[in-house]
PDB file of N, CA and C in Angstrom:
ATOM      1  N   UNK A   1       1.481   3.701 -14.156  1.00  0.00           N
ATOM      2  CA  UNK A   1       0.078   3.414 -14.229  1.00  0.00           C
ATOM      3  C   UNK A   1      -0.516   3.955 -15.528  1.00  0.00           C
ATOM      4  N   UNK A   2      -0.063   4.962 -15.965  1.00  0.00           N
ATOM      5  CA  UNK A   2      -0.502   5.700 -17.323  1.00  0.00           C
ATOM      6  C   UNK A   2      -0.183   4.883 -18.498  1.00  0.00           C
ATOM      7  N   UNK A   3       0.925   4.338 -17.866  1.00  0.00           N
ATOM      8  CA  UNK A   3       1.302   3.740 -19.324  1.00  0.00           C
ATOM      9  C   UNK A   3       0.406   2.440 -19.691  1.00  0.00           C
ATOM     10  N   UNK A   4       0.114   1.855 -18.405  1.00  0.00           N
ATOM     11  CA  UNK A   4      -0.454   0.457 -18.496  1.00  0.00           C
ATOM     12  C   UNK A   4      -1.815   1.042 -19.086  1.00  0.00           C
ATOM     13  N   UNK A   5      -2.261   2.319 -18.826  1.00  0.00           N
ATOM     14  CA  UNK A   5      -3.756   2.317 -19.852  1.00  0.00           C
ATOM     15  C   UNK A   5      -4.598   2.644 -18.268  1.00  0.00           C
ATOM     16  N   UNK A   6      -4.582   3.240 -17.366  1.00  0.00           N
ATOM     17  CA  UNK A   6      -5.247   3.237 -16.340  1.00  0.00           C
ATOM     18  C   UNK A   6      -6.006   4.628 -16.387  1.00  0.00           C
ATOM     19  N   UNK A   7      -7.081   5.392 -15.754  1.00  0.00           N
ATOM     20  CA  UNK A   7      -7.542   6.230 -16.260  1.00  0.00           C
ATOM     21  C   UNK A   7      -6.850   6.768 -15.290  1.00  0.00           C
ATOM     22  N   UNK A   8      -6.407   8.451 -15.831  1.00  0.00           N
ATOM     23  CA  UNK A   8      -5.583   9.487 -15.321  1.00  0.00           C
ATOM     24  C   UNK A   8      -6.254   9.934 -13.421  1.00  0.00           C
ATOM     25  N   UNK A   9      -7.309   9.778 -13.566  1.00  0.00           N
ATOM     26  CA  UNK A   9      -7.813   9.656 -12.189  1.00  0.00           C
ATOM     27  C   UNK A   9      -7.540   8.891 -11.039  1.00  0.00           C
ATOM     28  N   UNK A  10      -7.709   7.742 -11.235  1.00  0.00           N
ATOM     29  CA  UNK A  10      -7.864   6.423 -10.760  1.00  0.00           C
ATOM     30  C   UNK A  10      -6.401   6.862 -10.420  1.00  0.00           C
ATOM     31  N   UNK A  11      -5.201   6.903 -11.409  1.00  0.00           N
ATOM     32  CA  UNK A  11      -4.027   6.615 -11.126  1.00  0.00           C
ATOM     33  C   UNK A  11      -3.400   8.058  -9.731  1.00  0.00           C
ATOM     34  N   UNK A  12      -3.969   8.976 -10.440  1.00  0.00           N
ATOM     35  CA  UNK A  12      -3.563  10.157  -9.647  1.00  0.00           C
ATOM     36  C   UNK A  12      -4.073  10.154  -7.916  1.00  0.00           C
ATOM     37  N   UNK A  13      -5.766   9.427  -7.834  1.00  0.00           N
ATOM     38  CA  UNK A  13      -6.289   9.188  -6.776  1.00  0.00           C
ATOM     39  C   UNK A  13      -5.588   8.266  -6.015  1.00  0.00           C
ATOM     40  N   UNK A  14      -4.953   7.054  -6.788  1.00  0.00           N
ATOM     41  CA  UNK A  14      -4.106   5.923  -5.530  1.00  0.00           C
ATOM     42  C   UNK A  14      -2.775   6.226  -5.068  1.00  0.00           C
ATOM     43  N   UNK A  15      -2.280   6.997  -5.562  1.00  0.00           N
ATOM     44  CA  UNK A  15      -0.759   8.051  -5.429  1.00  0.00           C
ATOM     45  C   UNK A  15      -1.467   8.674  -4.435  1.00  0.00           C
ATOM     46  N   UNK A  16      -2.485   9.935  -4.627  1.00  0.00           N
ATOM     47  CA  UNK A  16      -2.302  11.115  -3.338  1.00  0.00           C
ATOM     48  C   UNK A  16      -2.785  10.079  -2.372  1.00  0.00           C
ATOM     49  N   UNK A  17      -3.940   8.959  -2.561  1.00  0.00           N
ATOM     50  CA  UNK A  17      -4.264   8.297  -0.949  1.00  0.00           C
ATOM     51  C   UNK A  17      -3.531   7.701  -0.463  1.00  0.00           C
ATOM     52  N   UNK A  18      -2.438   7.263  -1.419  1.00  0.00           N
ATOM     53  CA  UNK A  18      -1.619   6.231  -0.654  1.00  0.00           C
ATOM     54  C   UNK A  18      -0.687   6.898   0.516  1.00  0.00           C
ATOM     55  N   UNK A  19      -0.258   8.624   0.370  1.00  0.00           N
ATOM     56  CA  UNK A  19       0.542   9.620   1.214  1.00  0.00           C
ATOM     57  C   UNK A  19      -0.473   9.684   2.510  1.00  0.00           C
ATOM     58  N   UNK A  20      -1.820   9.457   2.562  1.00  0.00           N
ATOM     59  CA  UNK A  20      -2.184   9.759   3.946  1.00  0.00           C
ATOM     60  C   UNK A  20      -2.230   8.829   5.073  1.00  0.00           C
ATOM     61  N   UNK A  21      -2.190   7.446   4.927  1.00  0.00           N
ATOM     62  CA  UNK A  21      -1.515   6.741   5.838  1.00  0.00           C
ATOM     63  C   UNK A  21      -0.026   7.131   6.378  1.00  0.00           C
ATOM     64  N   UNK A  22       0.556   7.218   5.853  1.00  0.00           N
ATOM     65  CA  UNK A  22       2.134   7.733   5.889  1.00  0.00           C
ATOM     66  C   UNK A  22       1.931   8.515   7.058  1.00  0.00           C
ATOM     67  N   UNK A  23       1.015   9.288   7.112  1.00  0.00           N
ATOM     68  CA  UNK A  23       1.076  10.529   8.746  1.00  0.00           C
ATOM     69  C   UNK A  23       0.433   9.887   9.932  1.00  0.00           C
ATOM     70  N   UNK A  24       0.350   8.500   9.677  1.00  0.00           N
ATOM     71  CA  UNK A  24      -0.140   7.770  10.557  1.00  0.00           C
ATOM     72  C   UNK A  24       0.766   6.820  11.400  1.00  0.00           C
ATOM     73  N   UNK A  25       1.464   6.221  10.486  1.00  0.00           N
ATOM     74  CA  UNK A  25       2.426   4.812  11.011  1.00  0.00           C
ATOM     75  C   UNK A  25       3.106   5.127  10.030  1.00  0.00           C
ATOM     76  N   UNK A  26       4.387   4.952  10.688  1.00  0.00           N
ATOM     77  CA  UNK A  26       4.596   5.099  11.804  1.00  0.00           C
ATOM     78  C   UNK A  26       4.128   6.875  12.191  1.00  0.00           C
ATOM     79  N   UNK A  27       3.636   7.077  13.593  1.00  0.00           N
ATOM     80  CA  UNK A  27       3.127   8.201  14.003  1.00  0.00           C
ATOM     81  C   UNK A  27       4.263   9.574  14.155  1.00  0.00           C
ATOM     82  N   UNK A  28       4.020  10.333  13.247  1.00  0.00           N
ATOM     83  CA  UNK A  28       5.393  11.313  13.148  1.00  0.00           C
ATOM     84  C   UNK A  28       6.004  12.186  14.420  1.00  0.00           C
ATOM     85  N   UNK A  29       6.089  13.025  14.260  1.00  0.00           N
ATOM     86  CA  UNK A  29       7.143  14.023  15.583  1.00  0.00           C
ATOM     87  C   UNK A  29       5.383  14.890  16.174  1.00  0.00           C
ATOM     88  N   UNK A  30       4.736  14.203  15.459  1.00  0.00           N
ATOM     89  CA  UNK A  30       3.570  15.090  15.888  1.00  0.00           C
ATOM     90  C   UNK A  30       3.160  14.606  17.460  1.00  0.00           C
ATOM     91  N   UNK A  31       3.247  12.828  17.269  1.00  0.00           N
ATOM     92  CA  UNK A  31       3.044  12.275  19.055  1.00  0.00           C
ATOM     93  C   UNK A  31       3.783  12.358  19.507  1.00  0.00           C
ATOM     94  N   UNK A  32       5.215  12.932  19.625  1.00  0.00           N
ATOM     95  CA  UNK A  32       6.273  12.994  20.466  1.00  0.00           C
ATOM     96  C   UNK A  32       5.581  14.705  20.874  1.00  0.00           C
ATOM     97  N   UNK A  33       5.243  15.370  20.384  1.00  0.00           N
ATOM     98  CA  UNK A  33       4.895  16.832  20.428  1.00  0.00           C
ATOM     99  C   UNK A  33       3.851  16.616  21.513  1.00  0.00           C
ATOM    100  N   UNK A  34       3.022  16.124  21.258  1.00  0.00           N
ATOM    101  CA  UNK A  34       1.637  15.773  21.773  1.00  0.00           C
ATOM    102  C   UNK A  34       1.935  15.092  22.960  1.00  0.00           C
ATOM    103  N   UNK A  35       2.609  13.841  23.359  1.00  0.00           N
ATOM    104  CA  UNK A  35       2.986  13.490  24.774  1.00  0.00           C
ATOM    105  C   UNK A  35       3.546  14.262  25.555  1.00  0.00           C
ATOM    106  N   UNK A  36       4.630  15.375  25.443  1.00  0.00           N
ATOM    107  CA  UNK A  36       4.603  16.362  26.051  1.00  0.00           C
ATOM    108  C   UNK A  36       4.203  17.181  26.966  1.00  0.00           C
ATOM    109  N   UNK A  37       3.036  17.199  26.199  1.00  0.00           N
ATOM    110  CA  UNK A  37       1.510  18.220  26.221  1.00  0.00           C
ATOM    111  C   UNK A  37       0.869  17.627  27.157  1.00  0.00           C
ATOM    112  N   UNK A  38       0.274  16.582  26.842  1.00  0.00           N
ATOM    113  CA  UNK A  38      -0.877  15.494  26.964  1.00  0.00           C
ATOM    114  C   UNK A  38      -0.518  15.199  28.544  1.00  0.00           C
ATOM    115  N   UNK A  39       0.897  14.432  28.774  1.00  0.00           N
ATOM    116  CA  UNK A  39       1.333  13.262  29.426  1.00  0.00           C
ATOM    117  C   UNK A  39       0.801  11.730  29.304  1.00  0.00           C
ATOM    118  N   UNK A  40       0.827  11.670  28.432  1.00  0.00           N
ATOM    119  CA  UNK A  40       0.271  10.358  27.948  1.00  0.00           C
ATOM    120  C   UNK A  40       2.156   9.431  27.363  1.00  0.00           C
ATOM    121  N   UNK A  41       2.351   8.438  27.348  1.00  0.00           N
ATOM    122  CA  UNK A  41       3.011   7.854  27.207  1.00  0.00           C
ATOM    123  C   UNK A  41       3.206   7.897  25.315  1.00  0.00           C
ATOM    124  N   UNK A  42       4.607   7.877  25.111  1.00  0.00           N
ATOM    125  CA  UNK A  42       4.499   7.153  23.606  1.00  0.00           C
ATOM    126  C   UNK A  42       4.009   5.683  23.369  1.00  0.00           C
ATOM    127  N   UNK A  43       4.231   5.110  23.323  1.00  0.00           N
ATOM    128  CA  UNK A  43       3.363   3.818  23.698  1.00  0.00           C
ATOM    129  C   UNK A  43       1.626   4.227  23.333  1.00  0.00           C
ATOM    130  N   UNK A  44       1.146   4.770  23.657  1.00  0.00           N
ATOM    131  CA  UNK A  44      -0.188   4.767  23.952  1.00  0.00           C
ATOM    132  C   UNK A  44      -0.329   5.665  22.481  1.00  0.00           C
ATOM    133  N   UNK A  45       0.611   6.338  22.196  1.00  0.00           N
ATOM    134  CA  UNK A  45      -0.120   7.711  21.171  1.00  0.00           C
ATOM    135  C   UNK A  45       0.341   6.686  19.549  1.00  0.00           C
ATOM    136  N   UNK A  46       1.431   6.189  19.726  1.00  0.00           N
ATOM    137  CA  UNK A  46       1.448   5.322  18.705  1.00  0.00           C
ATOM    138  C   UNK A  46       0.335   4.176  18.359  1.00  0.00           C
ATOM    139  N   UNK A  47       0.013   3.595  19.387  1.00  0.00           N
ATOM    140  CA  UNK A  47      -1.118   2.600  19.266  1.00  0.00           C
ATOM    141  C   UNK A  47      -2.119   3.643  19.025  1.00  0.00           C
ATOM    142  N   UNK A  48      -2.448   4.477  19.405  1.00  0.00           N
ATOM    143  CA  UNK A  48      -3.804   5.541  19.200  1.00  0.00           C
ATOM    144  C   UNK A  48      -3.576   5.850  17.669  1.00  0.00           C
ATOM    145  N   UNK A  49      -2.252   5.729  16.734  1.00  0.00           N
ATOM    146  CA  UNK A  49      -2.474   6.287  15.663  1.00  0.00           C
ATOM    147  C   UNK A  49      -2.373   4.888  14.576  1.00  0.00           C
ATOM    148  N   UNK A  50      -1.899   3.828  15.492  1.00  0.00           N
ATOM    149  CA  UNK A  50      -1.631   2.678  14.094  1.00  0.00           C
ATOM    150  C   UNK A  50      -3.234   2.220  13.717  1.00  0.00           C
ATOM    151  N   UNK A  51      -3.894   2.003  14.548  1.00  0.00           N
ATOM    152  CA  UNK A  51      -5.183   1.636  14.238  1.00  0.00           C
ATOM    153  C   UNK A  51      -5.904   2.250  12.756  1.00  0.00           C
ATOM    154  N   UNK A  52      -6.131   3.981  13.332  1.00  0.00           N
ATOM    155  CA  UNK A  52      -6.909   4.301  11.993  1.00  0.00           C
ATOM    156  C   UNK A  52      -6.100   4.523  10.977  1.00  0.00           C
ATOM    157  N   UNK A  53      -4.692   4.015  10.887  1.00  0.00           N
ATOM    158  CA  UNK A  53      -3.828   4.226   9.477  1.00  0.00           C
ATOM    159  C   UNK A  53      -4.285   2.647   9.100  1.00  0.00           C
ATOM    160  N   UNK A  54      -4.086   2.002   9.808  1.00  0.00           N
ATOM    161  CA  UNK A  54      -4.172   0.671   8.942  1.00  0.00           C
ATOM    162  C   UNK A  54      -5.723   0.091   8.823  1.00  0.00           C
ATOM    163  N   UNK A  55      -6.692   1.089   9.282  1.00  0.00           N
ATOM    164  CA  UNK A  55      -7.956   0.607   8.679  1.00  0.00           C
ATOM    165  C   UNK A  55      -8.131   2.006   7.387  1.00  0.00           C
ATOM    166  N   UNK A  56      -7.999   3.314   7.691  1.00  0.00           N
ATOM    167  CA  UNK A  56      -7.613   3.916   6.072  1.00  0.00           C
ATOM    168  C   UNK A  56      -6.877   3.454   5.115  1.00  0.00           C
ATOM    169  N   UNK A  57      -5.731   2.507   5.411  1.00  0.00           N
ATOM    170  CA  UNK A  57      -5.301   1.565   4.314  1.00  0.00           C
ATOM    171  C   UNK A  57      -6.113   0.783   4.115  1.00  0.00           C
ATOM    172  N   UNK A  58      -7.037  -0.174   4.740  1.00  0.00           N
ATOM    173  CA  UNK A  58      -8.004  -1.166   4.113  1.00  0.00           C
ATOM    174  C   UNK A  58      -8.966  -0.651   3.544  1.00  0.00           C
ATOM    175  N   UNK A  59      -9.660   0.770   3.925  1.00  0.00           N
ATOM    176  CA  UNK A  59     -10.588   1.373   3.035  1.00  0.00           C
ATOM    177  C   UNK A  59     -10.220   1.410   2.038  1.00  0.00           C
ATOM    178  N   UNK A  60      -9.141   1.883   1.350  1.00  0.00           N
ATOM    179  CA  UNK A  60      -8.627   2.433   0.392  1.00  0.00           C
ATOM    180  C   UNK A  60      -8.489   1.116  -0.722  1.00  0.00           C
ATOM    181  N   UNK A  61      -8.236   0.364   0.177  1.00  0.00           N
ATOM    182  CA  UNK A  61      -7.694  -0.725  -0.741  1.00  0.00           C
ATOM    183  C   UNK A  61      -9.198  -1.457  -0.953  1.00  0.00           C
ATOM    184  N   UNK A  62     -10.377  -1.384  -0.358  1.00  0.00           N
ATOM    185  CA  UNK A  62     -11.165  -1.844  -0.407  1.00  0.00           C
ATOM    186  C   UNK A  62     -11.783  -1.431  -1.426  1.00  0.00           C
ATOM    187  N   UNK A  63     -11.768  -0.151  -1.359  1.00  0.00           N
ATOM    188  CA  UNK A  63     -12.636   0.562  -2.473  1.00  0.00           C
ATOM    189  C   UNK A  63     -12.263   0.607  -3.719  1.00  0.00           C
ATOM    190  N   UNK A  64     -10.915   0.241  -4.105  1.00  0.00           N
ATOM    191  CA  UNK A  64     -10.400   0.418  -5.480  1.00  0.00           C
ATOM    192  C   UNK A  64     -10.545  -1.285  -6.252  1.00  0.00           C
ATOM    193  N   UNK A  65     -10.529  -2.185  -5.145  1.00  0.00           N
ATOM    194  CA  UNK A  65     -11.252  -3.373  -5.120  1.00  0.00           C
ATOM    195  C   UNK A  65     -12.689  -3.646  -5.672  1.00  0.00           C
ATOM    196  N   UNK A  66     -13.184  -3.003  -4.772  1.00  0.00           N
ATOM    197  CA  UNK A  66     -14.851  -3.692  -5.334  1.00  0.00           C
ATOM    198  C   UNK A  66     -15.545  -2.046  -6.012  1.00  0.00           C
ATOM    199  N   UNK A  67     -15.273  -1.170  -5.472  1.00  0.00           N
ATOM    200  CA  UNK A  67     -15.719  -0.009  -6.619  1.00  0.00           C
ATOM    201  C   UNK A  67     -14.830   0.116  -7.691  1.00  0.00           C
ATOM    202  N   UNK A  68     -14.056   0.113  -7.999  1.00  0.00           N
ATOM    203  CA  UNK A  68     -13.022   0.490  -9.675  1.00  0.00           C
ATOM    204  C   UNK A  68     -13.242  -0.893 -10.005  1.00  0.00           C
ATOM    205  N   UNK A  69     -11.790  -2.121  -9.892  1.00  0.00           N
ATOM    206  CA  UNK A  69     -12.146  -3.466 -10.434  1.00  0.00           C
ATOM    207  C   UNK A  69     -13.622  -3.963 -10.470  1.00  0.00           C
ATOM    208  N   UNK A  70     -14.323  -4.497  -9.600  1.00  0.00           N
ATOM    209  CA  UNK A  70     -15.115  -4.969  -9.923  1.00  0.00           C
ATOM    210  C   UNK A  70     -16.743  -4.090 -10.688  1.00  0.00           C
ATOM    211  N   UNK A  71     -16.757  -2.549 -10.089  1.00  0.00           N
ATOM    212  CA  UNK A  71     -17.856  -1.998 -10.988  1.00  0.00           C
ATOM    213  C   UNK A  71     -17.138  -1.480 -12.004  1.00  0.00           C
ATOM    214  N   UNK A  72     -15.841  -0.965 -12.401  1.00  0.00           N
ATOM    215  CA  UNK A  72     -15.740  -0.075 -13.537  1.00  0.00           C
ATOM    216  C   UNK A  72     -14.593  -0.902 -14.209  1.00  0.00           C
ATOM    217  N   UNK A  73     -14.073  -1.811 -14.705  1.00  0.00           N
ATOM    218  CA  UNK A  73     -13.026  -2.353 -14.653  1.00  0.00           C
ATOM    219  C   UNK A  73     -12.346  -1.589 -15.770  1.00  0.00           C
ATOM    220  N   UNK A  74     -13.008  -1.217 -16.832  1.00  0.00           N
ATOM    221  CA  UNK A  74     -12.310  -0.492 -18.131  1.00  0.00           C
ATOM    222  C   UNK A  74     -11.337   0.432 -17.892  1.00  0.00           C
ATOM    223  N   UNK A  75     -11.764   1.114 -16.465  1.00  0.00           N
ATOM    224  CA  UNK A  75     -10.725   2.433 -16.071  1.00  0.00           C
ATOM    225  C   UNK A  75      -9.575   1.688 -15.512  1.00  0.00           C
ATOM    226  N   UNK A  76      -9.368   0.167 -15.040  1.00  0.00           N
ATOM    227  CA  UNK A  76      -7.605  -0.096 -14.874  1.00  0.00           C
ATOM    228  C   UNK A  76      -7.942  -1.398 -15.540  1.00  0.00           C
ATOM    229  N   UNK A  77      -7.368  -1.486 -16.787  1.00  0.00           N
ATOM    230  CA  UNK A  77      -7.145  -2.464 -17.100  1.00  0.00           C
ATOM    231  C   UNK A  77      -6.202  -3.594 -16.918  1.00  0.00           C
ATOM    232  N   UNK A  78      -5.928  -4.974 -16.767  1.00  0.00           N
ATOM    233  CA  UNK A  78      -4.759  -6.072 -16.080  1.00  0.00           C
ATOM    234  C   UNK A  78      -3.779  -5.576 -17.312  1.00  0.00           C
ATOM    235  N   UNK A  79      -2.602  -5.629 -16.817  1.00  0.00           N
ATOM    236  CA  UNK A  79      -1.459  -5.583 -17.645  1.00  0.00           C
ATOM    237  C   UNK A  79      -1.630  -6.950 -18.453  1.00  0.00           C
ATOM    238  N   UNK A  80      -0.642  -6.809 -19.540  1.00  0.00           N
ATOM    239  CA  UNK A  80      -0.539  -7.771 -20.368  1.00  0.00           C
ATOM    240  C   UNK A  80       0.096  -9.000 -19.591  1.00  0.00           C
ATOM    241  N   UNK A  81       0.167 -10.201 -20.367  1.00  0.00           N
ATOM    242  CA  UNK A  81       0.915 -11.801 -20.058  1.00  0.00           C
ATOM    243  C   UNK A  81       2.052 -11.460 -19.758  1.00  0.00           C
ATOM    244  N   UNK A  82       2.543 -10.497 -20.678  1.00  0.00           N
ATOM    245  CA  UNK A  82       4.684 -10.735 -21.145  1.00  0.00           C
ATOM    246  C   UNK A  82       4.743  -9.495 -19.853  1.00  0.00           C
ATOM    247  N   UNK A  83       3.721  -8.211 -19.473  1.00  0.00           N
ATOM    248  CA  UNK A  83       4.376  -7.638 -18.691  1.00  0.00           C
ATOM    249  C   UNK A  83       4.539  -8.180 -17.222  1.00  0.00           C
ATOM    250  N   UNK A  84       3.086  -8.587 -16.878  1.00  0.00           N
ATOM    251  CA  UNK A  84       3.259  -9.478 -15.658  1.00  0.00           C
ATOM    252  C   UNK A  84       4.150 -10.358 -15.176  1.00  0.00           C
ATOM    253  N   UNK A  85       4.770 -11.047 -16.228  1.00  0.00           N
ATOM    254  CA  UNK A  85       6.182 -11.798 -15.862  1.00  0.00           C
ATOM    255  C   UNK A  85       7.505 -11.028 -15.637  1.00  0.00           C
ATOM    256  N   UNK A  86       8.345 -11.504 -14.300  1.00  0.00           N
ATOM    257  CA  UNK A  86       9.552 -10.645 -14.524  1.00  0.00           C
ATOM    258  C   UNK A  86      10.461 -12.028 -13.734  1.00  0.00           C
ATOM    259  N   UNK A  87      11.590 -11.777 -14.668  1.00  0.00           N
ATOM    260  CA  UNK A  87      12.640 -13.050 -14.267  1.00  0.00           C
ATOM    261  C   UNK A  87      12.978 -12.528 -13.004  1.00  0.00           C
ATOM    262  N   UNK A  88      13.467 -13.972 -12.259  1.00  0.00           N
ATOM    263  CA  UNK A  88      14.058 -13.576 -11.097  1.00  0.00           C
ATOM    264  C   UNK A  88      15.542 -13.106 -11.482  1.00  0.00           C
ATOM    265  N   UNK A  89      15.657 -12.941 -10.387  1.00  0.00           N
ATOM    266  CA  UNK A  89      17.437 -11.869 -10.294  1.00  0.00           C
ATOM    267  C   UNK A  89      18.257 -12.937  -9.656  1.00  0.00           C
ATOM    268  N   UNK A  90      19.716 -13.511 -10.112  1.00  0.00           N
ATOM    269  CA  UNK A  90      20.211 -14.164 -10.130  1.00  0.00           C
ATOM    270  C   UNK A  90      20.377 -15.065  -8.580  1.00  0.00           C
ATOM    271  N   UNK A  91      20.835 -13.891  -7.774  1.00  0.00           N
ATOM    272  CA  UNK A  91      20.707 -14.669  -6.245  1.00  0.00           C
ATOM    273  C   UNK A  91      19.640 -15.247  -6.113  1.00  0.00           C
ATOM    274  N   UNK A  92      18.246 -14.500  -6.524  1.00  0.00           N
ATOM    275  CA  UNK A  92      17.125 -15.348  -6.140  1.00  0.00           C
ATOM    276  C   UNK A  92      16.479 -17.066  -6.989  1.00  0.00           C
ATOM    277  N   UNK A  93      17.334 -16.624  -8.007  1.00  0.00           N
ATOM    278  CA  UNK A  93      17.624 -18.284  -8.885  1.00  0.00           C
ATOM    279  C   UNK A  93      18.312 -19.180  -8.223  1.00  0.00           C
ATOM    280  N   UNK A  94      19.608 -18.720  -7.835  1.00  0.00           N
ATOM    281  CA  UNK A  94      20.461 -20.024  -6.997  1.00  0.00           C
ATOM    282  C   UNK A  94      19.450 -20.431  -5.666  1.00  0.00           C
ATOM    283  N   UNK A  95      18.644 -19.457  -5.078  1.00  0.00           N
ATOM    284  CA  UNK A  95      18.066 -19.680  -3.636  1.00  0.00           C
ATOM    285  C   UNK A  95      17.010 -20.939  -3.945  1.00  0.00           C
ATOM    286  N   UNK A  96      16.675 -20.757  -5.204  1.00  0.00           N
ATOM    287  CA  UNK A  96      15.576 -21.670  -5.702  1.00  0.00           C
ATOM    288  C   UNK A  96      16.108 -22.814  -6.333  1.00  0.00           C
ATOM    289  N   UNK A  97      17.325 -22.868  -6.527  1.00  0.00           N
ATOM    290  CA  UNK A  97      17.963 -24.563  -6.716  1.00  0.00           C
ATOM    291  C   UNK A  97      18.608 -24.959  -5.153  1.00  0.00           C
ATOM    292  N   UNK A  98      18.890 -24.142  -4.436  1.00  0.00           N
ATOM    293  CA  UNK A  98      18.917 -24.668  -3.187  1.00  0.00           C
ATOM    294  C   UNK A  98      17.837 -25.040  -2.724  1.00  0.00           C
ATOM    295  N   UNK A  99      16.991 -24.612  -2.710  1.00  0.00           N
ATOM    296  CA  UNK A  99      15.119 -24.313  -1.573  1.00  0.00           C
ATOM    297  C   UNK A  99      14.230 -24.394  -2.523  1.00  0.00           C
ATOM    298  N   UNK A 100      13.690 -25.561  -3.633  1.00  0.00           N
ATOM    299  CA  UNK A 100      13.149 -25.347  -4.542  1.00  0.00           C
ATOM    300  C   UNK A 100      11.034 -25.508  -4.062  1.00  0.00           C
ATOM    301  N   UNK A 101      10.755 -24.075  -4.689  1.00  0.00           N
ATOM    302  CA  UNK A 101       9.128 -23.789  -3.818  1.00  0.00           C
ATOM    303  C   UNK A 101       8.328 -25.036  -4.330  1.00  0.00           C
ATOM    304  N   UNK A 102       8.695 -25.216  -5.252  1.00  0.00           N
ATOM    305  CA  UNK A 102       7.666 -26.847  -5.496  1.00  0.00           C
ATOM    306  C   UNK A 102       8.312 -28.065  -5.290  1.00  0.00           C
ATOM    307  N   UNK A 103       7.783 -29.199  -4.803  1.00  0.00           N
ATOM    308  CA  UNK A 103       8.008 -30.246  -4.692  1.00  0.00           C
ATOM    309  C   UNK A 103       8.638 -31.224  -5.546  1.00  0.00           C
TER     310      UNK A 103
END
């Protein structure tokens, strides 16, 4: 991210947020600890934890969306033409003269 020109913030902020979903989903040894305790089913403590991981992932992703790109855009700038392109890798060439994505 540094290299592409992104501001040292921005880049450091989507690294540490991206680790706090992770303690969510999948739900660690913490709900196996906790059913124990509780008597609540695994089943139930996993669904109790996928929810707010995968709406803290949409925050996250929301906000770097319409607060960074769209109000500050200078702090991540789009990579270049030539970097954005990357050849496919050979198996995935033959898959595409077998299965070709356009018509």
């Amino acid at each position: 991210m540094l290299k592409a020109g992104y501001n040292v913030k921005v880049a450091a902020g989507a690294v540490t947020a991206g680790g706090l979903p992770r303690i969510l989903i999948p739900a660690p040894r913490c709900c196996d600890r906790l059913r124990c305790r509780c008597w609540v089913s695994v089943v139930q403590l996993y669904a109790g934890a996928f929810l707010p991981g995968f709406m803290l992932a949409g925050l996250y992703i929301g906000y770097i969306i319409v607060a960074r790109v769209v109000g500050k855009p200078h702090l991540m700038p789009p990579l270049a033409a030539s970097e954005r392109r990357v050849d496919l890798p050979p198996f995935a060439r033959a898959l595409d003269e077998v299965w070709p994505s356009t018509p």
